[in-house]
Protein backbone atom coordinates (compact mmCIF):
# COMPACT_ATOMS: atom_id res chain seq x y z
CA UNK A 1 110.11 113.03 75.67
CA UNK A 2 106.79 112.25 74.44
CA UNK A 3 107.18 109.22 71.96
CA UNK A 4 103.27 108.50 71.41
CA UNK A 5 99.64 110.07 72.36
CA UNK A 6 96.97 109.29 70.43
CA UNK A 7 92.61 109.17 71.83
CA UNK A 8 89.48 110.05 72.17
CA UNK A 9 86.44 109.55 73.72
CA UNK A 10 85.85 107.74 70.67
CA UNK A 11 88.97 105.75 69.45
CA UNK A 12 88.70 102.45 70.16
CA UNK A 13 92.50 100.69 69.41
CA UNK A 14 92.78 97.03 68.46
CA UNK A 15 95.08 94.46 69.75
CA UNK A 16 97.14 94.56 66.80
CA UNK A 17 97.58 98.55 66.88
CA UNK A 18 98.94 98.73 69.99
CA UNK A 19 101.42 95.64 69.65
CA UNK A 20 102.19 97.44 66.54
CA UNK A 21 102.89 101.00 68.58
CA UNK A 22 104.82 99.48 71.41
CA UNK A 23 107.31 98.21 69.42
CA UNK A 24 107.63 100.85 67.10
CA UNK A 25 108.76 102.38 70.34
CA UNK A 26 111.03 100.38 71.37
CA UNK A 27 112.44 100.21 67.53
CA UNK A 28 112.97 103.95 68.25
CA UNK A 29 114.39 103.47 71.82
CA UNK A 30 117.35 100.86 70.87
CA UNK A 31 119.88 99.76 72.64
CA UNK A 32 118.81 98.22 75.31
CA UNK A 33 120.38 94.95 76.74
CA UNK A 34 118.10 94.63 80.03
CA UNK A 35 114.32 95.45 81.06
CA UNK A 36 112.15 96.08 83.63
CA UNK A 37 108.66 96.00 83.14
CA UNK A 38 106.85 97.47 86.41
CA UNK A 39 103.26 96.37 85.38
CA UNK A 40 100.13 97.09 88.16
CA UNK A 41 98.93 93.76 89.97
CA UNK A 42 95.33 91.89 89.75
CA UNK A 43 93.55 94.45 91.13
CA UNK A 44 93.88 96.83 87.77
CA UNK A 45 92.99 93.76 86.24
CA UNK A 46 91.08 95.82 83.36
CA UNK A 47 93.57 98.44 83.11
CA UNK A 48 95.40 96.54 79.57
CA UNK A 49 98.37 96.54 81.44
CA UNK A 50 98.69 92.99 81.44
CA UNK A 51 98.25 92.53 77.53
CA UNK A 52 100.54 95.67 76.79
CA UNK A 53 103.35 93.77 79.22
CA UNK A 54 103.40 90.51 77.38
CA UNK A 55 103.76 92.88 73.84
CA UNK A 56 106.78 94.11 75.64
CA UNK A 57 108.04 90.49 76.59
CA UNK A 58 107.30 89.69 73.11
CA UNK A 59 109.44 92.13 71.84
CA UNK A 60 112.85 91.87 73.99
CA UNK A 61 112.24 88.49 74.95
CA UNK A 62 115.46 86.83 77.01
CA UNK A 63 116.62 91.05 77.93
CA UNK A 64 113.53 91.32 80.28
CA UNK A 65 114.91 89.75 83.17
CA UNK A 66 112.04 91.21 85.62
CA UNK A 67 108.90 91.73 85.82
CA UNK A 68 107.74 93.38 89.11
CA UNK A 69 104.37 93.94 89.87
CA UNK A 70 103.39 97.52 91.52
CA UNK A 71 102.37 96.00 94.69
CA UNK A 72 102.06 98.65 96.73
CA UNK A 73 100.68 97.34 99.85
CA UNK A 74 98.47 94.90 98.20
CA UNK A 75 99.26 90.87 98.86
CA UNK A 76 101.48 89.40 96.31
CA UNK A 77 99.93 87.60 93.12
CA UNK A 78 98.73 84.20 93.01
CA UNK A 79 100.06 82.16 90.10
CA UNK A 80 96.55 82.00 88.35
CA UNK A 81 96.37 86.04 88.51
CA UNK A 82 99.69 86.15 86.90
CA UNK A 83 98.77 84.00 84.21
CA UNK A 84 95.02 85.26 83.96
CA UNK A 85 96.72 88.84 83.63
CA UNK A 86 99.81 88.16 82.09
CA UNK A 87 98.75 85.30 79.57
CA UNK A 88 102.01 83.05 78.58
CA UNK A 89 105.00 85.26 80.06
CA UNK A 90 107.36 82.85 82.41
CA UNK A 91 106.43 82.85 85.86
CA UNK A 92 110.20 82.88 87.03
CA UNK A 93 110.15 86.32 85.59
CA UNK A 94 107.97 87.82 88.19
CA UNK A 95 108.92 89.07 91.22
CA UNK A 96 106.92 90.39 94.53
CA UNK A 97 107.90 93.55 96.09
CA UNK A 98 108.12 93.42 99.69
CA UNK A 99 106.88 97.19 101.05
CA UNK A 100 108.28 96.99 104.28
CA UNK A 101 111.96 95.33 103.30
CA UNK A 102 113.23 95.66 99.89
CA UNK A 103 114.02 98.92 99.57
CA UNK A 104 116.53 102.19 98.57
CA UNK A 105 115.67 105.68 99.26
CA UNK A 106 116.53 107.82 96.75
CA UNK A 107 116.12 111.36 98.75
CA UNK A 108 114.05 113.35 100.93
CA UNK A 109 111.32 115.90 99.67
CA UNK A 110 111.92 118.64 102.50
CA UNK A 111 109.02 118.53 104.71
CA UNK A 112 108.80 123.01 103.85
CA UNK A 113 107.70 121.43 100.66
CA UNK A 114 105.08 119.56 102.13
CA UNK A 115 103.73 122.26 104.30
CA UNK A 116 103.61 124.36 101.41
CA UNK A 117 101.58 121.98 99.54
CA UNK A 118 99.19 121.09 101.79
CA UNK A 119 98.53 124.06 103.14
CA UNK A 120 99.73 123.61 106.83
CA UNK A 121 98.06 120.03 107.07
CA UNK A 122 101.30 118.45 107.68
CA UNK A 123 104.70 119.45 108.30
CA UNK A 124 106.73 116.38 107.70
CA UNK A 125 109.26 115.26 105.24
CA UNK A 126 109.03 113.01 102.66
CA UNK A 127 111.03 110.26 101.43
CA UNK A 128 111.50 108.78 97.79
CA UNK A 129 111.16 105.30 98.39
CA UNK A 130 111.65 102.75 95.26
CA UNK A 131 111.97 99.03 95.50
CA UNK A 132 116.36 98.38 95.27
CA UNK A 133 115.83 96.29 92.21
CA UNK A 134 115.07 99.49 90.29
CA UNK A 135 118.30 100.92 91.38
CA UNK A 136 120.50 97.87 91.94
CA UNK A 137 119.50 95.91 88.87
CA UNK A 138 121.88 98.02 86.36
CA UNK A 139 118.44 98.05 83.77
CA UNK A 140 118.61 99.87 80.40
CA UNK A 141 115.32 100.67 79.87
CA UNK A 142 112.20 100.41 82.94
CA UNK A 143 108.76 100.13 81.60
CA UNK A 144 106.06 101.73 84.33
CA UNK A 145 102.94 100.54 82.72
CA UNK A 146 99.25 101.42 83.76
CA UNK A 147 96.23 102.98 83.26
CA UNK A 148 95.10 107.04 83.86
CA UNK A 149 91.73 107.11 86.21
CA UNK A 150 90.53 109.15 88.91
CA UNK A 151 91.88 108.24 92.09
CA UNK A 152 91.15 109.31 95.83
CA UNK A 153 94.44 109.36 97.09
CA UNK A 154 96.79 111.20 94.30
CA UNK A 155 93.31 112.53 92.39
CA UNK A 156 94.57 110.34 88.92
CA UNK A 157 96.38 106.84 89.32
CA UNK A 158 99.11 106.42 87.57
CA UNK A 159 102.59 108.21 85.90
CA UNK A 160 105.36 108.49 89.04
CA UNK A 161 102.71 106.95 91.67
CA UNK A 162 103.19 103.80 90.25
CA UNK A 163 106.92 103.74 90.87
CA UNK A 164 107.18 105.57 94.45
CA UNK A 165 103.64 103.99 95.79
CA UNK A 166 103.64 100.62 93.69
CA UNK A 167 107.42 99.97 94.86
CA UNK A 168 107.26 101.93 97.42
CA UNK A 169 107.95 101.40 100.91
CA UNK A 170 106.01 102.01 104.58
CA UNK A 171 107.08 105.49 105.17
CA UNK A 172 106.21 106.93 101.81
CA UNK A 173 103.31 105.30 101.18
CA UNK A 174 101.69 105.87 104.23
CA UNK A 175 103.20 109.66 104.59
CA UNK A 176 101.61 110.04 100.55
CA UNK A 177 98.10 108.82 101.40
CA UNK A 178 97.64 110.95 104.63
CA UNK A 179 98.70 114.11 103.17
CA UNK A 180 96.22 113.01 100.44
CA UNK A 181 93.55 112.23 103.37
CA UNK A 182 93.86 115.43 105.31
CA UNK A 183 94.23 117.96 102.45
CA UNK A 184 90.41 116.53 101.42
CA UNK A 185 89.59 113.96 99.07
CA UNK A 186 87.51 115.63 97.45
CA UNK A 187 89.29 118.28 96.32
CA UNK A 188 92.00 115.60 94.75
CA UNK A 189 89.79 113.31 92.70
CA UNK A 190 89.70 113.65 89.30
CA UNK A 191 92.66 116.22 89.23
CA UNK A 192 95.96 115.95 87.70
CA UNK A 193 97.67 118.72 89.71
CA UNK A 194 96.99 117.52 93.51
CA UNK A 195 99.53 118.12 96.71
CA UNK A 196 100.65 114.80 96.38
CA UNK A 197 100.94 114.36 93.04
CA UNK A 198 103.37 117.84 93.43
CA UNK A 199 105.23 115.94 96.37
CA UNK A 200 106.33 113.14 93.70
CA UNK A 201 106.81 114.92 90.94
CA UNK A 202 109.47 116.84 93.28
CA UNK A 203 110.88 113.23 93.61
CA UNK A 204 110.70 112.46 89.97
CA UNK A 205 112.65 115.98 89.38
CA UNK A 206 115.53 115.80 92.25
CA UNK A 207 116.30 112.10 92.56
CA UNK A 208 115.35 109.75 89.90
CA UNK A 209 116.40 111.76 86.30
CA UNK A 210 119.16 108.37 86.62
CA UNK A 211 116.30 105.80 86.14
CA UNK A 212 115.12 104.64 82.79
CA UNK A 213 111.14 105.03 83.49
CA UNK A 214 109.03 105.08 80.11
CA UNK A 215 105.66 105.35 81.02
CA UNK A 216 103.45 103.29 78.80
CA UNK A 217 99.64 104.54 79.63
CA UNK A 218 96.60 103.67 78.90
CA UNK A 219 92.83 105.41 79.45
CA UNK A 220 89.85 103.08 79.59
CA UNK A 221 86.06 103.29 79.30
CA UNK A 222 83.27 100.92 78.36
CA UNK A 223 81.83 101.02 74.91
CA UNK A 224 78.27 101.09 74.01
CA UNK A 225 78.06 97.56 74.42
CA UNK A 226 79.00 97.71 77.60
CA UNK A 227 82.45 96.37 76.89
CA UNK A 228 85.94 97.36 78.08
CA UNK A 229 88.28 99.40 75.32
CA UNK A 230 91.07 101.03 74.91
CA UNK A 231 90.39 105.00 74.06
CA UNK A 232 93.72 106.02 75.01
CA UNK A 233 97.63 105.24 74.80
CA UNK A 234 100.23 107.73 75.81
CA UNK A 235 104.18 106.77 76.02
CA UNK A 236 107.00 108.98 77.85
CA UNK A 237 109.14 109.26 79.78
CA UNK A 238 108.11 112.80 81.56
CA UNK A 239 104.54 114.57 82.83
CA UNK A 240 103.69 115.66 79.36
CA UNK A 241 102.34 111.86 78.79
CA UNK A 242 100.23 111.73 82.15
CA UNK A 243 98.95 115.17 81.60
CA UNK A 244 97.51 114.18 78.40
CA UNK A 245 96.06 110.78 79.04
CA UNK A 246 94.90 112.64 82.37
CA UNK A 247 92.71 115.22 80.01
CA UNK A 248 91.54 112.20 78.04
CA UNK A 249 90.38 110.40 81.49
CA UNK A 250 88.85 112.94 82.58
CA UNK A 251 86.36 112.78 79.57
CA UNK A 252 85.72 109.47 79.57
CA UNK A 253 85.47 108.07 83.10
CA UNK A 254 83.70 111.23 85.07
CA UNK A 255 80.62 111.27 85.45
CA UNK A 256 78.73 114.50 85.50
CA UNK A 257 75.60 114.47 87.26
CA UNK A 258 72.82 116.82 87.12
CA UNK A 259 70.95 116.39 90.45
CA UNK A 260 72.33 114.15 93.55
CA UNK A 261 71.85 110.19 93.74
CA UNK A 262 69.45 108.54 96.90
CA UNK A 263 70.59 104.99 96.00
CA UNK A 264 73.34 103.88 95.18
CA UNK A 265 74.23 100.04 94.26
CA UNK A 266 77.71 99.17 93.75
CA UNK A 267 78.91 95.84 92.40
CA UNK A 268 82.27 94.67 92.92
CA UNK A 269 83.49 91.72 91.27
CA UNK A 270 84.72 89.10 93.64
CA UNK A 271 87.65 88.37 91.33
CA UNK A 272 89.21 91.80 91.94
CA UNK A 273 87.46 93.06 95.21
CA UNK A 274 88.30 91.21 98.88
CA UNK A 275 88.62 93.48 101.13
CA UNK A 276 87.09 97.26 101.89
CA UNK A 277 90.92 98.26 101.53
CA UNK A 278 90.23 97.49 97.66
CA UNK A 279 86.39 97.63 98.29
CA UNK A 280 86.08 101.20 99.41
CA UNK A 281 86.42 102.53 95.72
CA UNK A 282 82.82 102.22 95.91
CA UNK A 283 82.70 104.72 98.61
CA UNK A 284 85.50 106.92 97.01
CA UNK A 285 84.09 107.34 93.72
CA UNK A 286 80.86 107.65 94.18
CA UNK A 287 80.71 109.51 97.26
CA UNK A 288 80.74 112.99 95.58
CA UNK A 289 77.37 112.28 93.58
CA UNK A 290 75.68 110.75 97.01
CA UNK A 291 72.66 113.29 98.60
CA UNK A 292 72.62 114.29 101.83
CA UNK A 293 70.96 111.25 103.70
CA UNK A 294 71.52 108.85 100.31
CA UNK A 295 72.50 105.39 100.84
CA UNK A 296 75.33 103.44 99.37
CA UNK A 297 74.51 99.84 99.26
CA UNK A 298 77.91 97.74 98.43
CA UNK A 299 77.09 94.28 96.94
CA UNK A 300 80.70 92.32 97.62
CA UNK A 301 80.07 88.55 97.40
CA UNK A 302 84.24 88.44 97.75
CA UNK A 303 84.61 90.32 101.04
CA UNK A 304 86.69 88.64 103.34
CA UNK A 305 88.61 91.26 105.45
CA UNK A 306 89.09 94.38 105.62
CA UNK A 307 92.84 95.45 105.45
CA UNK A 308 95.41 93.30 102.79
CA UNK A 309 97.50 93.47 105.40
CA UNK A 310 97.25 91.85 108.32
CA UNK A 311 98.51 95.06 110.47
CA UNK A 312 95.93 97.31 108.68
CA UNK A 313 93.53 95.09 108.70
CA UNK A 314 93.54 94.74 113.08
CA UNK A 315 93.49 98.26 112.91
CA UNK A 316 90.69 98.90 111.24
CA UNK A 317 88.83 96.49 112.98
CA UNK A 318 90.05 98.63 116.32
CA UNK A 319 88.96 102.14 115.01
CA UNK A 320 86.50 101.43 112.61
CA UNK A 321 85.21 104.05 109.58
CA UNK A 322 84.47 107.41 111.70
CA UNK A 323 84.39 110.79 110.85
CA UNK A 324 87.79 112.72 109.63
CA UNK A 325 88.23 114.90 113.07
CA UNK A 326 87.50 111.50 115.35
CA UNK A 327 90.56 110.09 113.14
CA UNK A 328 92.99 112.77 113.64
CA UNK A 329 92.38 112.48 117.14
CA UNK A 330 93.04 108.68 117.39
CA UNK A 331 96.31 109.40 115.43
CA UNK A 332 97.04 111.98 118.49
CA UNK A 333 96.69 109.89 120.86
CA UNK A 334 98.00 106.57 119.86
CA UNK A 335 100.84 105.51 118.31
CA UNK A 336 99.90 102.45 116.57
CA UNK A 337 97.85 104.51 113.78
CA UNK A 338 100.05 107.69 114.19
CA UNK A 339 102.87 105.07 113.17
CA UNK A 340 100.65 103.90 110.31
CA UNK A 341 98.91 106.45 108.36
CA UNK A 342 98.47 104.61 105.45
CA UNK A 343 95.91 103.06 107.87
CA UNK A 344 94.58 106.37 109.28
CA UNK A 345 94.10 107.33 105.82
CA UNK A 346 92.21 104.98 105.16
CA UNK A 347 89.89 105.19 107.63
CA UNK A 348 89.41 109.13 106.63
CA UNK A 349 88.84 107.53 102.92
CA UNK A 350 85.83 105.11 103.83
CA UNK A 351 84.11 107.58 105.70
CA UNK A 352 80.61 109.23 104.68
CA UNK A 353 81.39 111.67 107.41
CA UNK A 354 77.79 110.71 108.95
CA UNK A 355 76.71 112.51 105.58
CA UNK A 356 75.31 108.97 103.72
CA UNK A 357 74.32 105.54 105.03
CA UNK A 358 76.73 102.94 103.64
CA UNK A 359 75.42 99.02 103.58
CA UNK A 360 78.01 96.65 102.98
CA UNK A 361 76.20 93.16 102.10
CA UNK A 362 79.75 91.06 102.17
CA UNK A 363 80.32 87.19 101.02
CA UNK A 364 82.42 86.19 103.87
CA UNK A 365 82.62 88.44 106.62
CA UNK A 366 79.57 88.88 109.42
CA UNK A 367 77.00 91.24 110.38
CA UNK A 368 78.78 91.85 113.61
CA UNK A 369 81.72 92.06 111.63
CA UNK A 370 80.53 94.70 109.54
CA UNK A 371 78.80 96.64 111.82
CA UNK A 372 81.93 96.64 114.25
CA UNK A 373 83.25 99.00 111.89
CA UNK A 374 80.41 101.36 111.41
CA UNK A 375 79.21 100.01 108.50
CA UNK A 376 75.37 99.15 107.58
CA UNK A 377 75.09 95.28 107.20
CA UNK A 378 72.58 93.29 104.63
CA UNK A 379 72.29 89.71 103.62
CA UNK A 380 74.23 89.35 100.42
CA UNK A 381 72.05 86.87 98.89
CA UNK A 382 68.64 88.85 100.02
CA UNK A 383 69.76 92.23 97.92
CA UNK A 384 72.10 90.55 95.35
CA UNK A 385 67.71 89.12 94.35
CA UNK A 386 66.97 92.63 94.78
CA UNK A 387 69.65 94.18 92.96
CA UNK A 388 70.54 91.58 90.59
CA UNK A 389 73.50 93.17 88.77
CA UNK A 390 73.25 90.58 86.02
CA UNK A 391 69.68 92.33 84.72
CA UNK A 392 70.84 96.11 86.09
CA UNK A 393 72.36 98.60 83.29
CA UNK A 394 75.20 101.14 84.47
CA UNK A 395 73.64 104.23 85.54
CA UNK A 396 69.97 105.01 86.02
CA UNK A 397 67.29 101.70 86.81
CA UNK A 398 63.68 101.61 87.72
CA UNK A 399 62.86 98.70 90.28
CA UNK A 400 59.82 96.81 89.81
CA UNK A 401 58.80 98.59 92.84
CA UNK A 402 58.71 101.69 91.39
CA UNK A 403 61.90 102.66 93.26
CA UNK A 404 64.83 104.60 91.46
CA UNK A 405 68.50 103.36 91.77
CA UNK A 406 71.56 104.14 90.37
CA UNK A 407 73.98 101.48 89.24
CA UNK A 408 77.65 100.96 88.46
CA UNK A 409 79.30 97.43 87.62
CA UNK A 410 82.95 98.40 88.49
CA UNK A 411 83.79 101.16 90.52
CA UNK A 412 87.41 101.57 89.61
CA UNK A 413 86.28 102.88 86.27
CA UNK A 414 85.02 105.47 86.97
CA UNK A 415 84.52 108.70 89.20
CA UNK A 416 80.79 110.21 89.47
CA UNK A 417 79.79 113.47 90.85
CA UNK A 418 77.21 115.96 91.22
CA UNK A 419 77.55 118.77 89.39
CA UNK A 420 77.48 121.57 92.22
CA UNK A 421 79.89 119.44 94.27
CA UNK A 422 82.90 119.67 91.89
CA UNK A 423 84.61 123.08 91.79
């Protein structure tokens, strides 16, 4: 059931409109005793998500009894995030889902499925993987809140990823993002209808009809003041709502681009962005607008490691950013990354499949570091003079030099391509 949708790309909602929404809602909803909220974590800091879940605590009050961050693999929140984020909501409220431990699987997608959906790339089941508290906590009502943008694993973020991936556990995630990896990421991004998005939605359909889920989602772009706002707010509990906030995203955070990019400068806030796990959006969504022998130059003054996870994060180190086929043959022959394919996939992900040069200039990690993974290495403080993102605009910028860049504050907004590399 759809209960709201409402945007454009040029609706801008206030605070007041969408406290006012919500709980006319949840006026609508009734009868409900006990909540979940399932909000993301820091790292979709600008998603809303945090003001929309303390309208929702506002609202019920005492009968949300949890509040559990969509983790996913990422490390747990730090008590300043959560009150950054999450403004005056107890802290007792919040809880930290543990991806390899707390956990109920709800049923197996058949792995004929899978094969069908990707085509032959892989051949293995699946398995619905939620964090127990969604099933074991007897809730009335779950709220999945989040924001609709293109993603390179599940092509948009958000609706029934945030449940199975945000409380999901090691199998499932790591099973999703390789089948997301080998099927080609870019033919996911930016697309609402991917394999894996079909793989949970299969999930959604044959296991979890018995789970209150309302999706509250939101769609974000900057305005022409270069500010963050809300163009779009969709609430259901069923695809309808992401299909719709998916059109609306796909308006208002692709990028079209009539001829390919040389230069590319990414900034990522060292706030949000510590490791290339997180970091790598700038390869992900920007690598389909990169020319042939382009350079990505990554300006991370928060890089400290690689992988979240201190497991991911040795591996990487081990195997390093190389081409897709060098991957799939390290996951043939050993069983550390075949065991972890979250991992593997990941190391597809942050490739430029020798295509485009990327140059990491990190905050805390080394050149030798850096290069260990086959990365490009420069001094942060040398091209953060260069590329001073405090005097750069989004988009197209003319150095003093006479050189031609193109610049984007905050990957995760966005997705950019070329034109005649998107069919």
């Amino acid at each position: 059931m759809l209960y709201f949708a409402e945007g454009s790309e040029n609706k801008v909602f206030t605070k007041e409109e969408v406290k006012n929404i919500l709980w006319s809602v949840f006026d609508k909803i009734g009868g409900v005793n006990k909540v979940l909220a399932i909000p993301p974590d820091f790292t979709r800091f600008h998603s809303k998500a945090g003001e929309l879940t303390n309208y929702s605590y506002q609202y019920f009050k005492e009968k949300m009894t949890d509040i559990l961050p969509a983790l996913g693999t990422h490390a747990a929140m730090t008590e300043r995030e959560i009150e950054e984020m999450f403004g005056d909501i107890p802290k007792n409220l919040f809880r930290v889902h543990r991806w390899k431990e707390d956990l109920t699987t709800l049923g197996e997608v058949p792995a004929e499925f899978l094969k069908e959906v990707s085509e032959g790339r892989v051949s293995y089941s699946w398995p619905a993987q939620v964090n127990k508290l969604l099933v074991e906590g007897n809730f009335d009502l779950i709220l999945s809140i989040g924001q609709v943008v293109p993603h390179e694993v599940i092509g948009m973020a958000n609706y029934n990823k945030n449940i199975f991936v945000g409380t999901g556990g090691r199998d499932g995630i790591n099973k999703s993002h390789y089948l997301g990896a080998v099927y080609g990421m870019e033919r996911i991004m930016g697309r609402a209808d991917t394999a894996v998005r079909k793989v949970l939605n299969y999930a959604s359909d044959n296991f979890a009809k018995n789970l209150p889920v309302l999706y509250i989602q939101t769609v974000i772009s900057k305005d022409e003041n270069n500010n963050l706002v809300l163009r779009g707010l969709y609430i259901g509990d069923d695809f309808e709502c992401f299909r719709l906030a998916s059109e609306l995203s796909l308006k208002v955070n692709f990028i079209m681009l009539e001829k390919p990019l040389k230069k590319v400068v990414v900034y990522l806030d060292p706030s949000e962005f510590k490791s290339t796990w997180l970091g790598n959006k700038s390869i992900y969504r920007t690598r389909m607008a990169i020319d042939d022998g382009g350079e990505l130059i990554v300006l991370a003054p928060g890089l400290k490691e690689f992988g979240e996870d201190k497991e991911i994060d040795r591996l990487i180190r081990k195997y390093g950013y190389v081409t897709t086929p060098e991957v799939l043959n390290f996951v043939e022959e050993n069983k550390e990354l075949k065991n972890n394919l979250s991992a593997a996939a990941h190391l597809i992900h942050g490739s430029s499949e020798n295509r485009f040069k990327i140059t990491y200039c990190p905050g805390n990690l080394t050149k030798q570091e850096i290069e260990s993974v086959n990365f490009s290495y420069a001094p942060l403080d040398e091209m953060m003079k260069k590329y001073n993102p405090e005097k750069l605009t989004d988009g197209f910028n003319t150095m003093p030099d006479g050189e031609e860049i193109f610049f984007i504050s905050n990957p995760a907004l966005g997705l950019w391509a070329f034109k005649d590399r998107f069919k």
